[in-house]
Every structure is written in structure tokens, then in C-alpha cells.
Protein backbone atom coordinates (compact mmCIF):
# COMPACT_ATOMS: atom_id res chain seq x y z
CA UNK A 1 142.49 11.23 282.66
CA UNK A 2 142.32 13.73 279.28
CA UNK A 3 140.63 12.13 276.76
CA UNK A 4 142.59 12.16 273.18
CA UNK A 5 140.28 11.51 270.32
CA UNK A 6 141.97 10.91 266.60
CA UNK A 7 139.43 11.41 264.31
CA UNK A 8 140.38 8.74 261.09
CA UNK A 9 140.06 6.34 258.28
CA UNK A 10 141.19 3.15 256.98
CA UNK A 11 143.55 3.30 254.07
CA UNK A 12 144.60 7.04 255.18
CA UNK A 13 148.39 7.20 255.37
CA UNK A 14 148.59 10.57 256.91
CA UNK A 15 145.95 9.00 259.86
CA UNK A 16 148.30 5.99 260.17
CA UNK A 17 151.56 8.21 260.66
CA UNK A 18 149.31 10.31 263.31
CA UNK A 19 148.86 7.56 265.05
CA UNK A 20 152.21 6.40 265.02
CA UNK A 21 153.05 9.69 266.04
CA UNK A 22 150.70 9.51 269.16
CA UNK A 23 151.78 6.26 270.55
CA UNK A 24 155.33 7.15 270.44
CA UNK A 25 155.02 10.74 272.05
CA UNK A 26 155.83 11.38 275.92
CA UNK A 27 153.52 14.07 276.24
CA UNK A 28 150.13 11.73 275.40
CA UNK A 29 151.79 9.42 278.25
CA UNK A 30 148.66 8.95 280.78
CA UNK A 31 145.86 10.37 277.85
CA UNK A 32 143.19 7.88 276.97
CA UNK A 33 143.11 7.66 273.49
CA UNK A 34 140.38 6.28 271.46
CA UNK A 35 140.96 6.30 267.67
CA UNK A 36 137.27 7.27 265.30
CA UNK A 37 136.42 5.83 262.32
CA UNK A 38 134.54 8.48 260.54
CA UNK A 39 133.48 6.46 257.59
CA UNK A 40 131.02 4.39 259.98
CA UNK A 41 129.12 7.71 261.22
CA UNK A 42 127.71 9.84 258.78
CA UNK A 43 127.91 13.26 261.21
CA UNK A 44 131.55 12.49 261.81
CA UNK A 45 132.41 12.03 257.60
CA UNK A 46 130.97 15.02 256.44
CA UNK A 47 132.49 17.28 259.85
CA UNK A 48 135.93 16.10 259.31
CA UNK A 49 135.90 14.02 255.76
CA UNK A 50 138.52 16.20 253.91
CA UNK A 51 140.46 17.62 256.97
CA UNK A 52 141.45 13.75 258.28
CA UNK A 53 143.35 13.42 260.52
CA UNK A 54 142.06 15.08 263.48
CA UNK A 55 143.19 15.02 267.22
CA UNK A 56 140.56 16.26 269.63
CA UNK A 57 140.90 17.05 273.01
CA UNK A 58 137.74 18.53 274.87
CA UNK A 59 136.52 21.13 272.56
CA UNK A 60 140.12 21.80 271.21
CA UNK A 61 141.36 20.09 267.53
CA UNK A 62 144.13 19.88 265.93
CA UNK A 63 144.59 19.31 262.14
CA UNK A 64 146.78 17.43 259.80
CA UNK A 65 149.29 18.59 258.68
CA UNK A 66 150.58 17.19 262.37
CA UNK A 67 154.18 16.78 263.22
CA UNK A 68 155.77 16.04 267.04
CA UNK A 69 155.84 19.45 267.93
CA UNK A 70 152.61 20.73 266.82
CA UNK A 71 150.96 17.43 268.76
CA UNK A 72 153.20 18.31 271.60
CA UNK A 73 152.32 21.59 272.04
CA UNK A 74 148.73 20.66 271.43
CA UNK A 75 148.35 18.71 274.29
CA UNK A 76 150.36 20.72 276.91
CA UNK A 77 147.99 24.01 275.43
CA UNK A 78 144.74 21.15 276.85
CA UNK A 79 146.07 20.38 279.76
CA UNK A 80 146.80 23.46 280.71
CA UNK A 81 143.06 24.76 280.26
């Protein structure tokens, strides 16, 4: 099973409407997903501090701004790899 990785932050709207986004989408169906805060891990804030929020599959990411069909064909582009 694909591991899905959202790369976030509390009080980020755009991270909460990824999320949404996520849950709601047929093609994550089956895709652990495991939601990061970066604020608790120095490495991750200053990696992906002003480009929040961040999906990562693998070695593949995929960066706000993030809509249904960018996420969609994000994650059939990783499974397909």
C-alpha cells in the first residue's frame, strides 16, 4: 500500500482544504496517508516552511496550489512508476 505523506501545519487553511481534498478523492482510496506537522521537526520547517502544503509520494511531491485534478493526476503519475 502507497504511502501518501501531506506535509502541514496547524492554523494553515490551504493545508486544511488539502486535506479535505484528500479524504474525499477516489483516487487516494487504498493510500495510507499520514499527515506531518512540520513545525515539530526542524529539517521538515525549513525544507517545506513556505511551500506548505505538500503531498509526497515516494520521492515524488506535489505543491500547493493543489486542486482535484492536479492531486488526481498526481497519484495515478506514482502509481504508475
Amino acid at each position: 500500500m502507497p504511502q501518501l505523506i501531506l506535509y502541514s501545519t496547524a492554523y494553515c487553511s490551504l493545508c486544511d482544504k488539502a486535506l479535505d481534498l484528500v479524504i474525499g478523492l477516489p483516487a487516494a482510496a487504498g493510500m495510507q496517508l499520514e499527515v506531518m506537522d512540520i513545525a515539530h521537526d526542524n529539517g521538515l520547517l525549513e525544507r517545506y516552511g513556505d511551500r506548505i502544503p505538500v503531498f509526497r509520494v515516494g520521492n515524488k511531491e506535489l505543491q500547493a496550489p493543489i486542486d482535484a485534478n492536479g492531486l488526481t493526476k498526481f497519484l495515478a503519475a506514482v502509481e504508475s512508476a
